[in-house]
PDB file of N, CA and C in Angstrom:
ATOM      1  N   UNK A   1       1.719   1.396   5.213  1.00  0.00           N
ATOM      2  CA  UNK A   1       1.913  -0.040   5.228  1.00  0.00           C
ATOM      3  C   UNK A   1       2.789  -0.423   4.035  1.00  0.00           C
ATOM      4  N   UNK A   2       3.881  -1.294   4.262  1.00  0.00           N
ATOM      5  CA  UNK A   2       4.777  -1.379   3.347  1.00  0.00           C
ATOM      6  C   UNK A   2       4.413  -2.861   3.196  1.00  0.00           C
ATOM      7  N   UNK A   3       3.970  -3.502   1.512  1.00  0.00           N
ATOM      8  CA  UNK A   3       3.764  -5.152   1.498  1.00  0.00           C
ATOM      9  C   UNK A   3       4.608  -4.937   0.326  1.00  0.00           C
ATOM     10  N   UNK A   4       5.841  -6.347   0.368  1.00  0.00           N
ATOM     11  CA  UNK A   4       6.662  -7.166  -0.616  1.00  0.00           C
ATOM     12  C   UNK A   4       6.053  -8.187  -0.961  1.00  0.00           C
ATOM     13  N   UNK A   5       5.889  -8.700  -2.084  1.00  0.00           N
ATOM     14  CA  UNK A   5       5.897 -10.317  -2.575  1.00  0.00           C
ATOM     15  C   UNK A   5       6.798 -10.771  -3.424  1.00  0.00           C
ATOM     16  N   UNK A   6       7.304 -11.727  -3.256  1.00  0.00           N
ATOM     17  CA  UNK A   6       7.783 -12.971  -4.140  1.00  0.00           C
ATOM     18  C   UNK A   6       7.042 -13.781  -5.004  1.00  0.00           C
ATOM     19  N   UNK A   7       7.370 -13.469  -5.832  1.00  0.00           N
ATOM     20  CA  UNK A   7       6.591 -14.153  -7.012  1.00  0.00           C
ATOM     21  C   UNK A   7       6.669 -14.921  -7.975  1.00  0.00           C
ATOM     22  N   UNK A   8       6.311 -15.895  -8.986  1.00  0.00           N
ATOM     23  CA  UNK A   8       6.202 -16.607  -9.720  1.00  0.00           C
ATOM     24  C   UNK A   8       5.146 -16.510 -10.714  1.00  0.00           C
ATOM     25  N   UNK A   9       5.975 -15.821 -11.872  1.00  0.00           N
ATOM     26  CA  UNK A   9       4.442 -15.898 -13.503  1.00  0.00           C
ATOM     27  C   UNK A   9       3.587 -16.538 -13.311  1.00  0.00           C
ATOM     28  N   UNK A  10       4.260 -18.272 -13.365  1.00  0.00           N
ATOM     29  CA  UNK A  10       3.068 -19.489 -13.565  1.00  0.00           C
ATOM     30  C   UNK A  10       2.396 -19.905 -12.402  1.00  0.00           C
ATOM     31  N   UNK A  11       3.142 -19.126 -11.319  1.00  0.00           N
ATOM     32  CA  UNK A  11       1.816 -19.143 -10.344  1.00  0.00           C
ATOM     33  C   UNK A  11       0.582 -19.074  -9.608  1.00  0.00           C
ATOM     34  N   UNK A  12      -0.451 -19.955  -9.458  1.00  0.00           N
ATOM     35  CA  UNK A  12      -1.682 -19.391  -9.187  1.00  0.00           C
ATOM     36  C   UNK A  12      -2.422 -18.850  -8.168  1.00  0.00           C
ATOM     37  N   UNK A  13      -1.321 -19.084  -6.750  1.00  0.00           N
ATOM     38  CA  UNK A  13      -1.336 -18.510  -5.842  1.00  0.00           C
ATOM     39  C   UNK A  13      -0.684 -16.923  -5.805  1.00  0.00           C
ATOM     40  N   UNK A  14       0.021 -16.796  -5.884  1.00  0.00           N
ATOM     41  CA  UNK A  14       0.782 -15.226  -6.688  1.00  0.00           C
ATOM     42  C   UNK A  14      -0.196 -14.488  -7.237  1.00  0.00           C
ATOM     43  N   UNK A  15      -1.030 -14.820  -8.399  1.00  0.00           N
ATOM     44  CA  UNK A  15      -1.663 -14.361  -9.045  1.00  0.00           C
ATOM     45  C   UNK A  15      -2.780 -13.619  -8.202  1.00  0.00           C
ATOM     46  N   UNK A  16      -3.468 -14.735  -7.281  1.00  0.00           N
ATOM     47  CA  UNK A  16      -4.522 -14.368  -6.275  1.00  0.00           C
ATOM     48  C   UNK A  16      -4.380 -13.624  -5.298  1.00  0.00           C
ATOM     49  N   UNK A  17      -2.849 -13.950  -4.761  1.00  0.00           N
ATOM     50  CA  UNK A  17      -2.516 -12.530  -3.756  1.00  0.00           C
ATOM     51  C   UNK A  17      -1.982 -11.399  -4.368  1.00  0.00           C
ATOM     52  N   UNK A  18      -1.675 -11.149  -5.373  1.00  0.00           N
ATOM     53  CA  UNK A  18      -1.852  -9.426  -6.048  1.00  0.00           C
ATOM     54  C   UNK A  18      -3.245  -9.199  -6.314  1.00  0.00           C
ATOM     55  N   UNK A  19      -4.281  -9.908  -7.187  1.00  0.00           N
ATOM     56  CA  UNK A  19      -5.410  -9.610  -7.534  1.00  0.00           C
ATOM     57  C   UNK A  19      -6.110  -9.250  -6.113  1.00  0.00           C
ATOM     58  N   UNK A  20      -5.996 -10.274  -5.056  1.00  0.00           N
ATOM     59  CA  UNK A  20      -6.550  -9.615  -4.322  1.00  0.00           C
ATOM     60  C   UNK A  20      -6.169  -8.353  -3.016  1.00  0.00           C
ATOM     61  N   UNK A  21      -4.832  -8.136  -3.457  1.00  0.00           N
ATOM     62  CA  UNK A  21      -4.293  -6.387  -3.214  1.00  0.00           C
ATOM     63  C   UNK A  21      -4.320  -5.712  -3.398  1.00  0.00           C
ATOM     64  N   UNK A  22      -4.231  -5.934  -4.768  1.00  0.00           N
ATOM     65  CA  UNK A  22      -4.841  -4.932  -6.221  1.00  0.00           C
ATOM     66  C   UNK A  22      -6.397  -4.188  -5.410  1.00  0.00           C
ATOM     67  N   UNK A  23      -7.380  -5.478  -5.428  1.00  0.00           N
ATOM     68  CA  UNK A  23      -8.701  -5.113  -5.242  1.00  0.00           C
ATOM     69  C   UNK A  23      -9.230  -4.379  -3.929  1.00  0.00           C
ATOM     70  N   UNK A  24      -8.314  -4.586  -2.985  1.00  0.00           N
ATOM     71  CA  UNK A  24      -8.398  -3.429  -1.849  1.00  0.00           C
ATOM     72  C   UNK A  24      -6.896  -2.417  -1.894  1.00  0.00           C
ATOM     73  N   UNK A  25      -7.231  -2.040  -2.966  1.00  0.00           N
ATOM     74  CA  UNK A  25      -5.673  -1.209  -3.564  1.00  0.00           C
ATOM     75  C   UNK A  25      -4.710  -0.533  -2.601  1.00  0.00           C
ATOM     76  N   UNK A  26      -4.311  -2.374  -2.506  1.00  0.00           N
ATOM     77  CA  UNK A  26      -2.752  -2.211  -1.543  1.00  0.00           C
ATOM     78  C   UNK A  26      -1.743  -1.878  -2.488  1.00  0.00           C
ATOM     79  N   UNK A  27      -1.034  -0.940  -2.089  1.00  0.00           N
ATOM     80  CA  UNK A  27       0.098  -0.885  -3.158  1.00  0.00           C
ATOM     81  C   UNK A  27       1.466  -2.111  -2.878  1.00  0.00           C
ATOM     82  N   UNK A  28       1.652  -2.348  -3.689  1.00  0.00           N
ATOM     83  CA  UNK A  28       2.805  -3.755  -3.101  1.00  0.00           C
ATOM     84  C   UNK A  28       4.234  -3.178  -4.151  1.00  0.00           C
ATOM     85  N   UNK A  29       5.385  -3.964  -3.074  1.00  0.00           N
ATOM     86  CA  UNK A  29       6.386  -4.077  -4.320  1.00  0.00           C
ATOM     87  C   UNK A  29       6.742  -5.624  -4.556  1.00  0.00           C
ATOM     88  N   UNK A  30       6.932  -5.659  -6.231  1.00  0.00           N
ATOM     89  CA  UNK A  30       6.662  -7.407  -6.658  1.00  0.00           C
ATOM     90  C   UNK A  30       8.248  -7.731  -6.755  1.00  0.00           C
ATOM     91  N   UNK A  31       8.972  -8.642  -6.220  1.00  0.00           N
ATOM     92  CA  UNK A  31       9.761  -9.345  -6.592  1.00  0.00           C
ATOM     93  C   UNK A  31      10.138 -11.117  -7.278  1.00  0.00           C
ATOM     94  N   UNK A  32       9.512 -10.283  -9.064  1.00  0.00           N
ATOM     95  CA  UNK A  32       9.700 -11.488  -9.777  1.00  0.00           C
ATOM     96  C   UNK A  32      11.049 -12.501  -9.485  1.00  0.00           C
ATOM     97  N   UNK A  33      10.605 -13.601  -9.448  1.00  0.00           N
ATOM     98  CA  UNK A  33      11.933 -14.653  -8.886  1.00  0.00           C
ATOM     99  C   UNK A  33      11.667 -15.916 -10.320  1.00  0.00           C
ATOM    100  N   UNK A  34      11.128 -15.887 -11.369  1.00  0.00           N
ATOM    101  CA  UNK A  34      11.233 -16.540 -12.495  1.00  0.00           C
ATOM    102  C   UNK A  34      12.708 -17.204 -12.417  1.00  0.00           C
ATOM    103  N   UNK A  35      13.579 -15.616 -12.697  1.00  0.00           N
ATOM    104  CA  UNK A  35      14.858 -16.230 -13.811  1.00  0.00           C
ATOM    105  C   UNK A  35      15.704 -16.841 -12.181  1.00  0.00           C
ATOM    106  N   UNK A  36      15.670 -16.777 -11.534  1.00  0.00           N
ATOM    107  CA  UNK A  36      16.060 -17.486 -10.181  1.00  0.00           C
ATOM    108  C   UNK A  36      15.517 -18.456  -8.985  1.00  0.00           C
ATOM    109  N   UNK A  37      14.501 -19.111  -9.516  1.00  0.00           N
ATOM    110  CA  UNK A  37      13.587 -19.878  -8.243  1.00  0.00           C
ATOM    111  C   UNK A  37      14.101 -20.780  -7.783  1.00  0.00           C
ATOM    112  N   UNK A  38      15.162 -21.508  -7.950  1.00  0.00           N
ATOM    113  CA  UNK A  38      15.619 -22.333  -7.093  1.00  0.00           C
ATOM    114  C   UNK A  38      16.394 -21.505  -5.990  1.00  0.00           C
ATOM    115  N   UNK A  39      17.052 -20.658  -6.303  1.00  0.00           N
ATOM    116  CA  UNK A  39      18.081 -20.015  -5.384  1.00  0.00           C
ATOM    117  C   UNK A  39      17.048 -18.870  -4.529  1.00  0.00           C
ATOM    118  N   UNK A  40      15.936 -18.643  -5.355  1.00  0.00           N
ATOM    119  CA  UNK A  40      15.641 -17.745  -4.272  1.00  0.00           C
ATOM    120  C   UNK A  40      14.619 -18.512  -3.450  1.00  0.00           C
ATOM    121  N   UNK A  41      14.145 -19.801  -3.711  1.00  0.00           N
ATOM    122  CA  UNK A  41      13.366 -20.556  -2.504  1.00  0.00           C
ATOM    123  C   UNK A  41      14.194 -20.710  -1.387  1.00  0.00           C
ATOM    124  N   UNK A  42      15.821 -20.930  -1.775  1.00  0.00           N
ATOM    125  CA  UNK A  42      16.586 -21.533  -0.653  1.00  0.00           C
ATOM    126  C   UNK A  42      16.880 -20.341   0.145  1.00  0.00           C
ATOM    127  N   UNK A  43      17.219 -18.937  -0.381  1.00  0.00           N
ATOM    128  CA  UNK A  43      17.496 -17.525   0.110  1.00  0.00           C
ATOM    129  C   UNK A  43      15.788 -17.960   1.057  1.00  0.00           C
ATOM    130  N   UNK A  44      14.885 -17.413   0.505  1.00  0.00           N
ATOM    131  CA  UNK A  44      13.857 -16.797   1.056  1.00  0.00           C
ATOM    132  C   UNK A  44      13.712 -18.330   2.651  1.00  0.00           C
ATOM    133  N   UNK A  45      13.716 -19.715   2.338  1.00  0.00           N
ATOM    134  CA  UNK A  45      14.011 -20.167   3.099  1.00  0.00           C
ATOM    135  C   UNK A  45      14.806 -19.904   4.388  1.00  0.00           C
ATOM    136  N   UNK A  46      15.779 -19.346   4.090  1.00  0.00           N
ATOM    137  CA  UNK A  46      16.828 -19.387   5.458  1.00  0.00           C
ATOM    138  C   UNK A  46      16.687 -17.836   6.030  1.00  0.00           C
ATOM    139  N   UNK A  47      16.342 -16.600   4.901  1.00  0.00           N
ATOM    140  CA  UNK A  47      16.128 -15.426   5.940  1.00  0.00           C
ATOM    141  C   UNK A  47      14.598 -15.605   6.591  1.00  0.00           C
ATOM    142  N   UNK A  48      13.621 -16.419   5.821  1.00  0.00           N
ATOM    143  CA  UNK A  48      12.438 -16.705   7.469  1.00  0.00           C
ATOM    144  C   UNK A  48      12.569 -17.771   8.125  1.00  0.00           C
ATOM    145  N   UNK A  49      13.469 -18.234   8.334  1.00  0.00           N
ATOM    146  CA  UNK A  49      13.855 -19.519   9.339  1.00  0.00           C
ATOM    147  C   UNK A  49      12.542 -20.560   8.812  1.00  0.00           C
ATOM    148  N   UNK A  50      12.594 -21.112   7.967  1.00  0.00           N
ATOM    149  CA  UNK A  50      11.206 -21.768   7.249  1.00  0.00           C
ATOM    150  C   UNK A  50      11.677 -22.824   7.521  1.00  0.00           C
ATOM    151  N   UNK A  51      10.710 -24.021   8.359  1.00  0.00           N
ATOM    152  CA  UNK A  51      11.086 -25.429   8.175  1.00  0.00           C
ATOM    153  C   UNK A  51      11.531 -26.363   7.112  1.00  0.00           C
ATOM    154  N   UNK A  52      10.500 -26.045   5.948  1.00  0.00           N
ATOM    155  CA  UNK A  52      10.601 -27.039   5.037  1.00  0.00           C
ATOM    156  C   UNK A  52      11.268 -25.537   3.595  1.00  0.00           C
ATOM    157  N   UNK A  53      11.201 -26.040   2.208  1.00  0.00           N
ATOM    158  CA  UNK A  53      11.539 -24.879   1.608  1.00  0.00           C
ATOM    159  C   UNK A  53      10.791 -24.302   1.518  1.00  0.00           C
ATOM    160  N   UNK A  54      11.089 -22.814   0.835  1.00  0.00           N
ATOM    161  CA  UNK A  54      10.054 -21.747   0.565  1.00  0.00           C
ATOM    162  C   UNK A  54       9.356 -21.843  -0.677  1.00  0.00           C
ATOM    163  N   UNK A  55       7.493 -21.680  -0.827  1.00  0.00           N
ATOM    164  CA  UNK A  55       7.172 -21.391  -1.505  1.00  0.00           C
ATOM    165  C   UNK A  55       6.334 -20.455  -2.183  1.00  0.00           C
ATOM    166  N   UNK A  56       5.596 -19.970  -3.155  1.00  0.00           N
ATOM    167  CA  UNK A  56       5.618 -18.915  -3.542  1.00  0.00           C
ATOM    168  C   UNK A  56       4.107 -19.099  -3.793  1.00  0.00           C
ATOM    169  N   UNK A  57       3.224 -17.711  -3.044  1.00  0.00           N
ATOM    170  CA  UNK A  57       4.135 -17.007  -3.077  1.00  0.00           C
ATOM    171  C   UNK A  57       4.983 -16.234  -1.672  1.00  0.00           C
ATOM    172  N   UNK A  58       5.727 -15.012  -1.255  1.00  0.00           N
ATOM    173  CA  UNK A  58       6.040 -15.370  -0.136  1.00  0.00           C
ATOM    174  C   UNK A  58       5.363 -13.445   0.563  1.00  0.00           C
ATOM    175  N   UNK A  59       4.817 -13.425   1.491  1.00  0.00           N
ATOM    176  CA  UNK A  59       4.612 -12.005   1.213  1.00  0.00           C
ATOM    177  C   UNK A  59       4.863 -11.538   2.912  1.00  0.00           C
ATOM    178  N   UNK A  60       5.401 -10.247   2.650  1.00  0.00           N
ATOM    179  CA  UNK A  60       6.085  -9.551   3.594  1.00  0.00           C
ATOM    180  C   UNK A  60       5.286  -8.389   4.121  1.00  0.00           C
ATOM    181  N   UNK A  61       4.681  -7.824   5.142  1.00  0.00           N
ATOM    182  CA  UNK A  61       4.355  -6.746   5.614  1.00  0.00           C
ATOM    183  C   UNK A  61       4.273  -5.931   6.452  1.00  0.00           C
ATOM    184  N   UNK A  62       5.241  -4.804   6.353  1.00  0.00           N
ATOM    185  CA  UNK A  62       5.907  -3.796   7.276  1.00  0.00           C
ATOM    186  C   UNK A  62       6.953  -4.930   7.720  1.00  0.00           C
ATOM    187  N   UNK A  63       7.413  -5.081   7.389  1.00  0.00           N
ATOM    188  CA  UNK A  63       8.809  -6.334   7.298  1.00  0.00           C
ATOM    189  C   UNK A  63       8.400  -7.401   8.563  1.00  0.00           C
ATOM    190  N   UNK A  64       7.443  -7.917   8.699  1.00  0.00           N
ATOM    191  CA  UNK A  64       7.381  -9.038   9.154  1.00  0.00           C
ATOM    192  C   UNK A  64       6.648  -9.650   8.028  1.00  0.00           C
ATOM    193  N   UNK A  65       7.394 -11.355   8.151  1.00  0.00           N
ATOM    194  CA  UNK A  65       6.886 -12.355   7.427  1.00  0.00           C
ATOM    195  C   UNK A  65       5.309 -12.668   7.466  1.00  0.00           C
ATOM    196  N   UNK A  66       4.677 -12.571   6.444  1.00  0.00           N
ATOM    197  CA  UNK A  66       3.175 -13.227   6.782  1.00  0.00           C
ATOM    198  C   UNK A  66       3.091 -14.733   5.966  1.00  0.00           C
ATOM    199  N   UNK A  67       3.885 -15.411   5.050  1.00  0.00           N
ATOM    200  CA  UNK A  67       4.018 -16.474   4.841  1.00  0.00           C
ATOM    201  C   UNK A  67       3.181 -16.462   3.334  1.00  0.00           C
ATOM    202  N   UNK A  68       2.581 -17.418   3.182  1.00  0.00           N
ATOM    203  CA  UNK A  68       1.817 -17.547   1.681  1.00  0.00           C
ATOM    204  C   UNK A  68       0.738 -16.760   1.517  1.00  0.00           C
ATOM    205  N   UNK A  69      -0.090 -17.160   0.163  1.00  0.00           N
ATOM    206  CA  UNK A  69      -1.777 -16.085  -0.204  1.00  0.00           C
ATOM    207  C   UNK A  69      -2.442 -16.933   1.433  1.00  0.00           C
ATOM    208  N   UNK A  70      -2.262 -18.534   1.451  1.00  0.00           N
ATOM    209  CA  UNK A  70      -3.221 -19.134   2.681  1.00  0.00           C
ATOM    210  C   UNK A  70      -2.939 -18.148   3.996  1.00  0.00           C
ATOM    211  N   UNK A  71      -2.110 -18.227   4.349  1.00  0.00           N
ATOM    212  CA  UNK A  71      -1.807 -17.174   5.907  1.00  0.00           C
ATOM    213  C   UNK A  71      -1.989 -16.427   5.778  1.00  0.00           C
ATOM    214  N   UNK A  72      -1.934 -15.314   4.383  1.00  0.00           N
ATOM    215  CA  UNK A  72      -2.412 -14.252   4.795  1.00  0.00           C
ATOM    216  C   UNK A  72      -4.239 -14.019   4.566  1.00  0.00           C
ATOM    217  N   UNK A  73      -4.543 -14.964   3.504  1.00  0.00           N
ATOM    218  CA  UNK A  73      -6.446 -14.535   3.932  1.00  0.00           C
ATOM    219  C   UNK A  73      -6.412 -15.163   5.676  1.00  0.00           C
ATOM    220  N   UNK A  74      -5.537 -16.589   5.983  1.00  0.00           N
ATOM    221  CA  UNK A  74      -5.887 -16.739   7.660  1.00  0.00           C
ATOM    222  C   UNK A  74      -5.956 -15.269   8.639  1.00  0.00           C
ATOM    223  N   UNK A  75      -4.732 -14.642   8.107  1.00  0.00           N
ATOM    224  CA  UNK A  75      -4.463 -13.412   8.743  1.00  0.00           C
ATOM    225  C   UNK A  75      -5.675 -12.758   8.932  1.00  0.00           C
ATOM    226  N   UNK A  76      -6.310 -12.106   7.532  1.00  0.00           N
ATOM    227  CA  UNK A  76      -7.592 -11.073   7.689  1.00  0.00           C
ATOM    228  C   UNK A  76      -8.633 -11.692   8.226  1.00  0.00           C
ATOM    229  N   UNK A  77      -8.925 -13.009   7.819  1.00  0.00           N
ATOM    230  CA  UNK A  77      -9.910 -13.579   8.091  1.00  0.00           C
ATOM    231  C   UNK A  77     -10.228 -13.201  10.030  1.00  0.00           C
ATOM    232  N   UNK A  78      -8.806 -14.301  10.816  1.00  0.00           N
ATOM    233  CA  UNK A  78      -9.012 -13.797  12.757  1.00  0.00           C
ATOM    234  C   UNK A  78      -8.771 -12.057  12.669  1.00  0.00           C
ATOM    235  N   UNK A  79      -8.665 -11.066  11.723  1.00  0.00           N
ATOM    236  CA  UNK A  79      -8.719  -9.945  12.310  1.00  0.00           C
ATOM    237  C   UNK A  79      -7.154  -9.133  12.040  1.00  0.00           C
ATOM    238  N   UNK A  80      -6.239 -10.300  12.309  1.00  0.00           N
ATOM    239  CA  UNK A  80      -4.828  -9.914  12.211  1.00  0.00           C
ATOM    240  C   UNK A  80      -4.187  -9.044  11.518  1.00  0.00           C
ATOM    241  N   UNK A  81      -4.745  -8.593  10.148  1.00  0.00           N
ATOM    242  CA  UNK A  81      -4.166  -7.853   8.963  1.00  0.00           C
ATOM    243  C   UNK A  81      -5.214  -7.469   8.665  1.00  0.00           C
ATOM    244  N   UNK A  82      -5.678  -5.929   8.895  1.00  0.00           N
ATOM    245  CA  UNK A  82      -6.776  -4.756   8.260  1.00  0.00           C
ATOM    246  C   UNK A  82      -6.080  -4.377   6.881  1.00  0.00           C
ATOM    247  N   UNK A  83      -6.569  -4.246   5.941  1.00  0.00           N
ATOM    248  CA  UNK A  83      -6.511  -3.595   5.219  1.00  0.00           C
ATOM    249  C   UNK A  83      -7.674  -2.302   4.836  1.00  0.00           C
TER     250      UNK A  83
END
């Protein structure tokens, strides 16, 4: 299983979806977006066809989009994403 995130330091959602990857030790790769967040909300915006802009954090697995930390506990929660 291959998981990406997009991320943000001062974020507290970010924070919660590594901690809780970490804790069922998903291995992830992190893509800090600090020194670039405006440009990479608008990037990450237009490669997932996102209605409104993108926010963070944004997480990817086996290269489909799963959207924020909320969609993805929605995900495990109906079953959708085993870890």
């Amino acid at each position: 299983m291959k998981v990406e995130i997009y991320t943000l330091a001062y974020c507290p959602y970010c924070q919660k979806a590594k901690m809780f990857l970490e804790s069922k030790n998903v291995k992830f790769i992190e893509y800090p977006c600090d020194d670039n967040e405006d440009d990479m909300r608008e990037e990450l915006t237009k490669r997932f066809n996102l209605k409104s802009l993108a926010t963070f954090p944004q997480i990817i697995i086996d290269d489909k989009h799963i959207g924020g930390y909320s969609d993805l506990m929605a995900k495990i929660e109906t079953g959708e994403i085993e870890f």
